[in-house]
Protein backbone atom coordinates (compact mmCIF):
# COMPACT_ATOMS: atom_id res chain seq x y z
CA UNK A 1 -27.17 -5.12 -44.07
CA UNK A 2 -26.49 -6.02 -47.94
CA UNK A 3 -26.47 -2.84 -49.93
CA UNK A 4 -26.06 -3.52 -53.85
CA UNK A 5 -24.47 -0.48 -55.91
CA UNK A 6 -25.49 -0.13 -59.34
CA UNK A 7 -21.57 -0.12 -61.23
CA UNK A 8 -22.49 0.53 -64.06
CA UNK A 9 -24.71 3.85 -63.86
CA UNK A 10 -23.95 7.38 -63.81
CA UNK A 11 -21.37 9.92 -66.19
CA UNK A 12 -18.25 8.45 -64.58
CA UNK A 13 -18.67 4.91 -63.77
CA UNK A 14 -17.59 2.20 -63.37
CA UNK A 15 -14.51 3.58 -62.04
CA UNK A 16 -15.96 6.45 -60.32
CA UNK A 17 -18.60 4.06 -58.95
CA UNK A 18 -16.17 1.64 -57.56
CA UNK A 19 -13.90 3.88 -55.75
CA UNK A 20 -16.60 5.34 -53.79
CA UNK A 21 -17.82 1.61 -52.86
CA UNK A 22 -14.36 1.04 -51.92
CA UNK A 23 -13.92 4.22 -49.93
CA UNK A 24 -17.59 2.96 -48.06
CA UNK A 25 -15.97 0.03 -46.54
CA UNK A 26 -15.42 2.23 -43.74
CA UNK A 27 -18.59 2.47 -42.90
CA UNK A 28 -19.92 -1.21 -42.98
CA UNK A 29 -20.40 -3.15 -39.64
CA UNK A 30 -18.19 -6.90 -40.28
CA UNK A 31 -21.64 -8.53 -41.24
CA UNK A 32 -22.32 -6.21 -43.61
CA UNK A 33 -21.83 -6.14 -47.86
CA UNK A 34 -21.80 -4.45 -50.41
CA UNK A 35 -23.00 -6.15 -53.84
CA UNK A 36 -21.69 -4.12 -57.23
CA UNK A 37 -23.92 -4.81 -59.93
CA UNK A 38 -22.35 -4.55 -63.43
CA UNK A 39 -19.32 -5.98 -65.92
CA UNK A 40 -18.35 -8.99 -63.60
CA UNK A 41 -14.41 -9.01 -65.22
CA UNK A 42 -14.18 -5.37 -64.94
CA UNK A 43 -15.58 -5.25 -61.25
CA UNK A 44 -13.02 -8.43 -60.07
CA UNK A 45 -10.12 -6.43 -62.03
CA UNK A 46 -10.37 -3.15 -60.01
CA UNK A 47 -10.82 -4.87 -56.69
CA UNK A 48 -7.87 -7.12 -57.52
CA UNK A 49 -5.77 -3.83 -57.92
CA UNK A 50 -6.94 -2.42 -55.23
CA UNK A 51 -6.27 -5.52 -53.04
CA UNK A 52 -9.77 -6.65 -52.30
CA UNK A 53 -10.10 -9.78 -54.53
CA UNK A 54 -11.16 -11.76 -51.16
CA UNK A 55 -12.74 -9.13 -49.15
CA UNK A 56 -15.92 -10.90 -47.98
CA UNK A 57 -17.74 -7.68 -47.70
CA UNK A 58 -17.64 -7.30 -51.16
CA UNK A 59 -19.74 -9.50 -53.53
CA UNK A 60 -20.09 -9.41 -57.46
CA UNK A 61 -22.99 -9.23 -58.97
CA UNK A 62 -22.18 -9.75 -62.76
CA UNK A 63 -24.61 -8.70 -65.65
CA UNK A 64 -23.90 -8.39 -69.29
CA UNK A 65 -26.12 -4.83 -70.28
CA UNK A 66 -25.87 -1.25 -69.45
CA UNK A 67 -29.19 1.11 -69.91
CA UNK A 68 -27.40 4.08 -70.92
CA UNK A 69 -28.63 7.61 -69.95
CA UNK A 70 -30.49 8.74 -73.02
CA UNK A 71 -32.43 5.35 -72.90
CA UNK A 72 -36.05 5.56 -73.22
CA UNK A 73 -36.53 3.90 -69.78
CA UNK A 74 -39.24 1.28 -69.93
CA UNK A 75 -38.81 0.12 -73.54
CA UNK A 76 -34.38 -0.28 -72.45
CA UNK A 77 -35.75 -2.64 -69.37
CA UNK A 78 -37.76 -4.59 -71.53
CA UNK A 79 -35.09 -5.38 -73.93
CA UNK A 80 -32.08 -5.67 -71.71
CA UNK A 81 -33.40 -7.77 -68.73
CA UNK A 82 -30.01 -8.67 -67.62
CA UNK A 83 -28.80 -4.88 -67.49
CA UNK A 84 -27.12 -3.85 -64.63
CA UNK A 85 -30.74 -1.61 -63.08
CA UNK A 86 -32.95 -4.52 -63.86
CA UNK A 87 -30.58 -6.91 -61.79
CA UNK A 88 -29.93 -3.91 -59.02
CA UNK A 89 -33.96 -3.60 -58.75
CA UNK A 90 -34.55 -7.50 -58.62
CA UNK A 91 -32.06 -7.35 -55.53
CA UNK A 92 -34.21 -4.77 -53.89
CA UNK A 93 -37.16 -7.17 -54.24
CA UNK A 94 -39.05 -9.41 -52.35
CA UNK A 95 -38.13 -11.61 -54.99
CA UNK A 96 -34.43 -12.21 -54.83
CA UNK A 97 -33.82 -15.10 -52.20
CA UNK A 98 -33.18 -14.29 -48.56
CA UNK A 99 -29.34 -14.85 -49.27
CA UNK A 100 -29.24 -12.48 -52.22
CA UNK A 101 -31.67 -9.46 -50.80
CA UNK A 102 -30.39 -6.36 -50.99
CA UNK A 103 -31.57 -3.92 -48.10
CA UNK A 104 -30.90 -0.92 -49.78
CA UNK A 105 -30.17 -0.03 -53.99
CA UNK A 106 -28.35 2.69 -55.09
CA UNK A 107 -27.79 4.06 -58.36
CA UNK A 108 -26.64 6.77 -60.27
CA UNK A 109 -27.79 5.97 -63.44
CA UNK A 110 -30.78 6.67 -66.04
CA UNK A 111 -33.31 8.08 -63.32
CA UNK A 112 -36.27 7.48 -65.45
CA UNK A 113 -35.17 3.41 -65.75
CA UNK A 114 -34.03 3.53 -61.86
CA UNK A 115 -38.05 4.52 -60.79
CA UNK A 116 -39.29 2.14 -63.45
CA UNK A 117 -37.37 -0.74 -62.16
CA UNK A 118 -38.15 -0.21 -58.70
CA UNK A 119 -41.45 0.47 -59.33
CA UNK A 120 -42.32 -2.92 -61.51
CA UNK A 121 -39.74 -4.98 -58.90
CA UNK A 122 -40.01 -3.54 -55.85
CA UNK A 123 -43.32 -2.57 -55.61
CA UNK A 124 -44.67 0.04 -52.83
CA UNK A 125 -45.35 0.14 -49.39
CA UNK A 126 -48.29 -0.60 -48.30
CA UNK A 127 -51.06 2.44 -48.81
CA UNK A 128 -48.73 4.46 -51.25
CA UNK A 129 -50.22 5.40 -54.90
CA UNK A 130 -46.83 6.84 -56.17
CA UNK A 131 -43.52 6.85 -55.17
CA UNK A 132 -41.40 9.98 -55.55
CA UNK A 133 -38.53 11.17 -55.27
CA UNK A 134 -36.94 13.31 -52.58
CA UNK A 135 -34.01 15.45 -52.70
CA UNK A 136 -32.62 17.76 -50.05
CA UNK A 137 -31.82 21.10 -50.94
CA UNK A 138 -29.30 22.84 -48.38
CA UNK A 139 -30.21 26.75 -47.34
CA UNK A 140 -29.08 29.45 -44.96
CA UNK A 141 -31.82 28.18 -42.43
CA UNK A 142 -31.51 24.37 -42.85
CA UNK A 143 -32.05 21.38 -45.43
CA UNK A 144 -35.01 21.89 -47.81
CA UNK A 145 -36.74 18.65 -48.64
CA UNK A 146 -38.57 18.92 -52.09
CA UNK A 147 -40.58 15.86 -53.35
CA UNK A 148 -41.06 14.98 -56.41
CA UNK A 149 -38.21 15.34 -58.30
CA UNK A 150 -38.73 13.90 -61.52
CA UNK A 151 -40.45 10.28 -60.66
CA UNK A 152 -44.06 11.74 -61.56
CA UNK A 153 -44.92 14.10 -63.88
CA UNK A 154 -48.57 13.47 -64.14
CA UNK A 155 -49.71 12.93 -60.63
CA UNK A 156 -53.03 13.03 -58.95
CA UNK A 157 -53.65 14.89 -56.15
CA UNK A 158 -53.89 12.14 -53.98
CA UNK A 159 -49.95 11.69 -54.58
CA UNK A 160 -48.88 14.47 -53.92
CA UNK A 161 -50.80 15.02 -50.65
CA UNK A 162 -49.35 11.60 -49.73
CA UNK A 163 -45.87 13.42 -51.06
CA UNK A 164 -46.37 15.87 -48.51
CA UNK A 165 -46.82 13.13 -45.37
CA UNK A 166 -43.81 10.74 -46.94
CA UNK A 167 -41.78 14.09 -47.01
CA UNK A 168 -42.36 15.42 -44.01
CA UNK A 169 -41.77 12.10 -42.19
CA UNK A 170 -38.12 12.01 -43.76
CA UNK A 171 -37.50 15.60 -43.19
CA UNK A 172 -38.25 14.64 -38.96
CA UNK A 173 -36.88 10.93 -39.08
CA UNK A 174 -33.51 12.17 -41.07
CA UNK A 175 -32.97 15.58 -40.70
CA UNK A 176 -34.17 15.93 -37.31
CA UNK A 177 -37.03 18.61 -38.11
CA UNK A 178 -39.86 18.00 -35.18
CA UNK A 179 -42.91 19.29 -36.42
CA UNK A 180 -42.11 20.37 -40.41
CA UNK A 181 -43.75 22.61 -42.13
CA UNK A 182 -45.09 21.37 -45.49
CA UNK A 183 -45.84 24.15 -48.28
CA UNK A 184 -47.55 23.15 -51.96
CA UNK A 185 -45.30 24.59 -54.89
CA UNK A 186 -47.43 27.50 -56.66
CA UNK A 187 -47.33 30.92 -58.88
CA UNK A 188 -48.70 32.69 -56.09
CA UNK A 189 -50.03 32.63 -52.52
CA UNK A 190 -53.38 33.00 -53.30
CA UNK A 191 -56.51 30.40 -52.74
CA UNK A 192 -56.98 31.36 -56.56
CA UNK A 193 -54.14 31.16 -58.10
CA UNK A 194 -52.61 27.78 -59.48
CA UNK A 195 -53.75 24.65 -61.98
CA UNK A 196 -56.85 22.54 -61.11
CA UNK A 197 -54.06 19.63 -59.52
CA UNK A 198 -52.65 22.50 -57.47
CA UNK A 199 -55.93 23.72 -55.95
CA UNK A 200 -56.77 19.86 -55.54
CA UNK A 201 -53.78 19.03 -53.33
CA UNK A 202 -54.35 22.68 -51.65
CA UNK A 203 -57.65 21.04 -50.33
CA UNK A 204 -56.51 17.59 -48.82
CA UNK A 205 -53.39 19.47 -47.78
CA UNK A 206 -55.40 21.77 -45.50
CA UNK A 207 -57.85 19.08 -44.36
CA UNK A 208 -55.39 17.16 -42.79
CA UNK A 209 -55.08 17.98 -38.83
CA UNK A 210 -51.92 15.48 -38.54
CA UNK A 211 -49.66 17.60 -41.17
CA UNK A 212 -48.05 21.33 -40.48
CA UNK A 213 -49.20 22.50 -43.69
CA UNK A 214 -48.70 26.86 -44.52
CA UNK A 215 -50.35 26.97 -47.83
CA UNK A 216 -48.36 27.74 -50.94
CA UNK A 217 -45.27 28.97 -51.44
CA UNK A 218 -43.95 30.85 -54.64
CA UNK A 219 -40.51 29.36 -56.09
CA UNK A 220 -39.03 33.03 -54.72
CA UNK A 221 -39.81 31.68 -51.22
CA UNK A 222 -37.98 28.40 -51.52
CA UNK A 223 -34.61 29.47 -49.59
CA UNK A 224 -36.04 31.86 -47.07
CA UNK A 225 -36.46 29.48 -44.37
CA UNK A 226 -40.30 29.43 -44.91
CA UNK A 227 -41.30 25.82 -44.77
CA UNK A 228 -39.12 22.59 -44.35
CA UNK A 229 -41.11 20.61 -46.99
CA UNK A 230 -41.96 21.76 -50.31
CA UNK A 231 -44.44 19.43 -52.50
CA UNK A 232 -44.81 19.47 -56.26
CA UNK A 233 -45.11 17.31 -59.34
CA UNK A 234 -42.08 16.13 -61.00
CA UNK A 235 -41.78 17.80 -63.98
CA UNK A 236 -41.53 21.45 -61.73
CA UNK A 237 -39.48 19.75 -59.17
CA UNK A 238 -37.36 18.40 -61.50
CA UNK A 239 -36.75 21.72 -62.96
CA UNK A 240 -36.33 23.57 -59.81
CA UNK A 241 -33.53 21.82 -58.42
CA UNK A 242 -31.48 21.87 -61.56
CA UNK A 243 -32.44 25.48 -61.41
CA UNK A 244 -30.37 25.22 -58.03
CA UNK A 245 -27.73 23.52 -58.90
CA UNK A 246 -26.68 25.44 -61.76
CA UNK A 247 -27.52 28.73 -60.10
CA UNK A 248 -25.34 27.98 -56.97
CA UNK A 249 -22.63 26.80 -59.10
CA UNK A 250 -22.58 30.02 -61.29
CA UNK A 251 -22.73 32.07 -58.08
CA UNK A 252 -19.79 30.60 -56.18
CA UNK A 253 -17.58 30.83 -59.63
CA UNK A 254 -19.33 34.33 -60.00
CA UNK A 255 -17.85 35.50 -56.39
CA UNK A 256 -14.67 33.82 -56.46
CA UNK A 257 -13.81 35.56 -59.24
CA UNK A 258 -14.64 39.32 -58.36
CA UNK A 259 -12.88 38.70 -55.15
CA UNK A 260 -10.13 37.73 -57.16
CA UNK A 261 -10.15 40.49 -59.95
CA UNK A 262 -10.59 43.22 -56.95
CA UNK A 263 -7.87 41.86 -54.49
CA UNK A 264 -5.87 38.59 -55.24
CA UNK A 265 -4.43 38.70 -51.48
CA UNK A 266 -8.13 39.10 -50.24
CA UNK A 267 -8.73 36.06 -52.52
CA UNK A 268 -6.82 33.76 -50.91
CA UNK A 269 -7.83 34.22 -47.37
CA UNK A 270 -11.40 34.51 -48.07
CA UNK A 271 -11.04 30.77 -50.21
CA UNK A 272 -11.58 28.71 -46.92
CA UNK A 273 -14.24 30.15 -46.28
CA UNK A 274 -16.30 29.96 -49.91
CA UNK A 275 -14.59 26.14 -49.91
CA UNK A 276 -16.52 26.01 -46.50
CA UNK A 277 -19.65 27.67 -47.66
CA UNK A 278 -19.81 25.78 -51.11
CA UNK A 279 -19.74 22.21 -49.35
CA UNK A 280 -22.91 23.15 -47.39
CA UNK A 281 -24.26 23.34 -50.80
CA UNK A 282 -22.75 20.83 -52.71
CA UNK A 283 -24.61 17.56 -53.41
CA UNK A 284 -22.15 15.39 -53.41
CA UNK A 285 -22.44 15.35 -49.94
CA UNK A 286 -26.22 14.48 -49.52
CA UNK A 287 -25.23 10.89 -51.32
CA UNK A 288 -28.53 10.23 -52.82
CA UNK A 289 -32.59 11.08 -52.99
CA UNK A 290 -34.78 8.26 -51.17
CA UNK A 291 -37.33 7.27 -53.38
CA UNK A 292 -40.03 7.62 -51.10
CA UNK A 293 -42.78 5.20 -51.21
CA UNK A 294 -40.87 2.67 -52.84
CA UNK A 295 -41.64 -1.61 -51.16
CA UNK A 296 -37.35 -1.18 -49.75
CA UNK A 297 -34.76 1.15 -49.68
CA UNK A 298 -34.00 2.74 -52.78
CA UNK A 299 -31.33 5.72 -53.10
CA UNK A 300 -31.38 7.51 -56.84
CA UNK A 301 -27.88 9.85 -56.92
CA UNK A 302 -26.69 12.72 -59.24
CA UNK A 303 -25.93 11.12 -62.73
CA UNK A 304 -22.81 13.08 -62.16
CA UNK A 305 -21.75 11.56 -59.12
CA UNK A 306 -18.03 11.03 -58.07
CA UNK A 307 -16.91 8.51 -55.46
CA UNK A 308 -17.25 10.91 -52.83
CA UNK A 309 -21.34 10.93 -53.85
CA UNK A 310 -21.30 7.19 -53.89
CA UNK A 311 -19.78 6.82 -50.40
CA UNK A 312 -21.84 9.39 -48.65
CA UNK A 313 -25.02 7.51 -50.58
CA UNK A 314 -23.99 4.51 -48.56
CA UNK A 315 -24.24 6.57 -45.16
CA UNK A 316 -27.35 7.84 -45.70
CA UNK A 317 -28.50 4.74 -47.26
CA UNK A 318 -27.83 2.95 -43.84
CA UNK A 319 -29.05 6.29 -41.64
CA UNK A 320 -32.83 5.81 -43.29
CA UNK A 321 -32.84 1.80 -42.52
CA UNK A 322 -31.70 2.16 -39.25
CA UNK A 323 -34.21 5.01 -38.38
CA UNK A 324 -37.45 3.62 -39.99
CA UNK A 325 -38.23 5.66 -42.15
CA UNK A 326 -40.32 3.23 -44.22
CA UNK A 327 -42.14 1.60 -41.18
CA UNK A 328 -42.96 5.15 -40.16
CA UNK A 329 -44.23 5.83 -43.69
CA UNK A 330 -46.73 3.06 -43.43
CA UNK A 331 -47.89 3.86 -40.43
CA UNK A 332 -49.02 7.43 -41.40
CA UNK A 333 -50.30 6.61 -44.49
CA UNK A 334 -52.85 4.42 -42.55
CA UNK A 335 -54.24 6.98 -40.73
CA UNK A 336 -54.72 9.07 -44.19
CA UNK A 337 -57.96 9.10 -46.26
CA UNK A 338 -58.92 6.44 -49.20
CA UNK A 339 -58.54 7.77 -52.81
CA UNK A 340 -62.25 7.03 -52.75
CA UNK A 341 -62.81 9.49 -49.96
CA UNK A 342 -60.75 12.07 -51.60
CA UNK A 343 -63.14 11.66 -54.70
CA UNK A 344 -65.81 11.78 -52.75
């Protein structure tokens, strides 16, 4: 399996980047490489300190431009073709050579240039409108799979009913969920209540014998343990889970420090246990969000990402190739209604 790592994307790279590529060595069968995409010199130098000049797993992948985070996506890919996301999406492609192919692309750079690339190199799988992206949110009853994050924030109905199938199929292929219940994002549980997309997607949603689908579910209902899939556009998805991010940060700091303001002593044997509780929630350890849909494997992590994020990336990246996820994708998206029919 080749896996090429963007270097050059995300708050804290390179270096940050590179240590968690070295730490995922570990995890590589002897065939197996990883190809770092970024400032060839800079890439040699820290492998070179770290011993791994000659390490055949590890091949360099030099480009001369970085698409920086505030980049307006498209028109930054268009003027810096040999940036380190334009090369890292070319390697995802069917058309890099056989020899150069990456299997799976992970970045943690400028999301909106990371879909864009992947989009105009990689393509989609066969019978998808719109990729999106899905992230797994961790709760008291289990992971939470939420799709779309932030890839499309003007979707038609049609893609987000095929958000809910993709979804689901990664929620039961990766997390082990038989049977997942898929819920539609919404102000309210009513058959009334929601936008004209909304009631849309309610309709195919329901129609469909071959999904679990419960209706809608209000952003209240998210971490109950009501439904395993939750669909939306990505504008509100987007805003929902960094919503959860910040709100589960300012919690934990919230609780450790009334704990420690009532009883330092109590503090410091109840810190194993919110260390214990807070990696459960901490996405850092999820790696990455698959973007689903997407002609390969393509793994978008937090722009913040430490090595730690970059190595478990590389896990999951290889868990969803070696289950099928995308063969599975195609194959229920087959079975699925035309666009035309959904007009109709």
């Amino acid at each position: 399996m080749r896996i090429a790592i963007d270097v050059m994307g995300g708050d804290h790279a390179p270096d940050a980047i590179l240590d968690g590529a070295i730490a995922a060595l570990d995890l590589l069968e002897p065939e197996d490489r990883l190809v770092l995409v970024g400032d060839g010199p800079v890439i040699r130098d820290t492998l070179s300190e770290n011993g791994l000049g000659n390490d055949q797993r590890l091949v360099v992948e030099p480009t001369l431009e970085i698409i920086t985070m505030d980049e307006s996506p498209t028109a930054a890919l268009r003027a810096k073709p040999d940036s380190s996301i334009a090369r890292w999406a070319w390697l995802g492609s069917r058309k890099a050579p056989d020899d150069q192919r990456a299997d799976v692309i992970i970045s943690a750079g400028n999301t909106g240039a990371c879909v864009a690339a992947a989009q105009m190199r990689m393509r989609r799988l066969p019978g998808v409108h719109r990729p999106g992206i899905a992230v797994t949110i961790p709760t008291f009853y289990g992971p939470l799979v939420i799709c779309d994050v932030g890839a499309n924030i003007v979707p038609k109905p049609m893609h987000l009913y095929q958000y809910g199938h993709m979804a689901g199929i990664y929620a039961r292929k990766v997390h082990g969920i038989d049977n997942p219940r898929v819920a539609l994002l919404s102000i309210g549980g009513e058959e009334g209540k929601g936008t004209d997309l909304t009631k849309r997607t309610h309709k195919l949603l329901r129609s469909d014998p071959h999904l679990n689908y419960i209706g809608y579910v209000e952003g209240r209902e998210l971490f109950d343990g009501r439904c395993d899939v939750v669909v939306t556009e990505g504008f509100t998805g987007n805003v929902v889970l960094k919503l959860a991010e910040g709100l589960a940060a300012g919690l934990f700091k919230t609780i450790a420090h009334e704990i420690f303001e009532h009883d330092p002593d109590l503090a410091m044997r109840f810190e194993p246990v919110v260390k214990a509780i807070y990696k459960k929630h901490d996405y850092h350890e999820y790696g990455g969000a698959p973007l689903l849909g997407a002609n390969g494997t393509c793994l978008i992590s937090h722009g913040s990402s430490e090595a730690r994020t970059i190595k478990a990336a590389v896990a999951a990246a290889i868990k969803y190739v070696n289950l099928g996820v995308n063969d599975a994708i195609v194959e229920a998206l087959g079975k699925m209604p035309t666009e035309d029919e959904e007009a109709a």
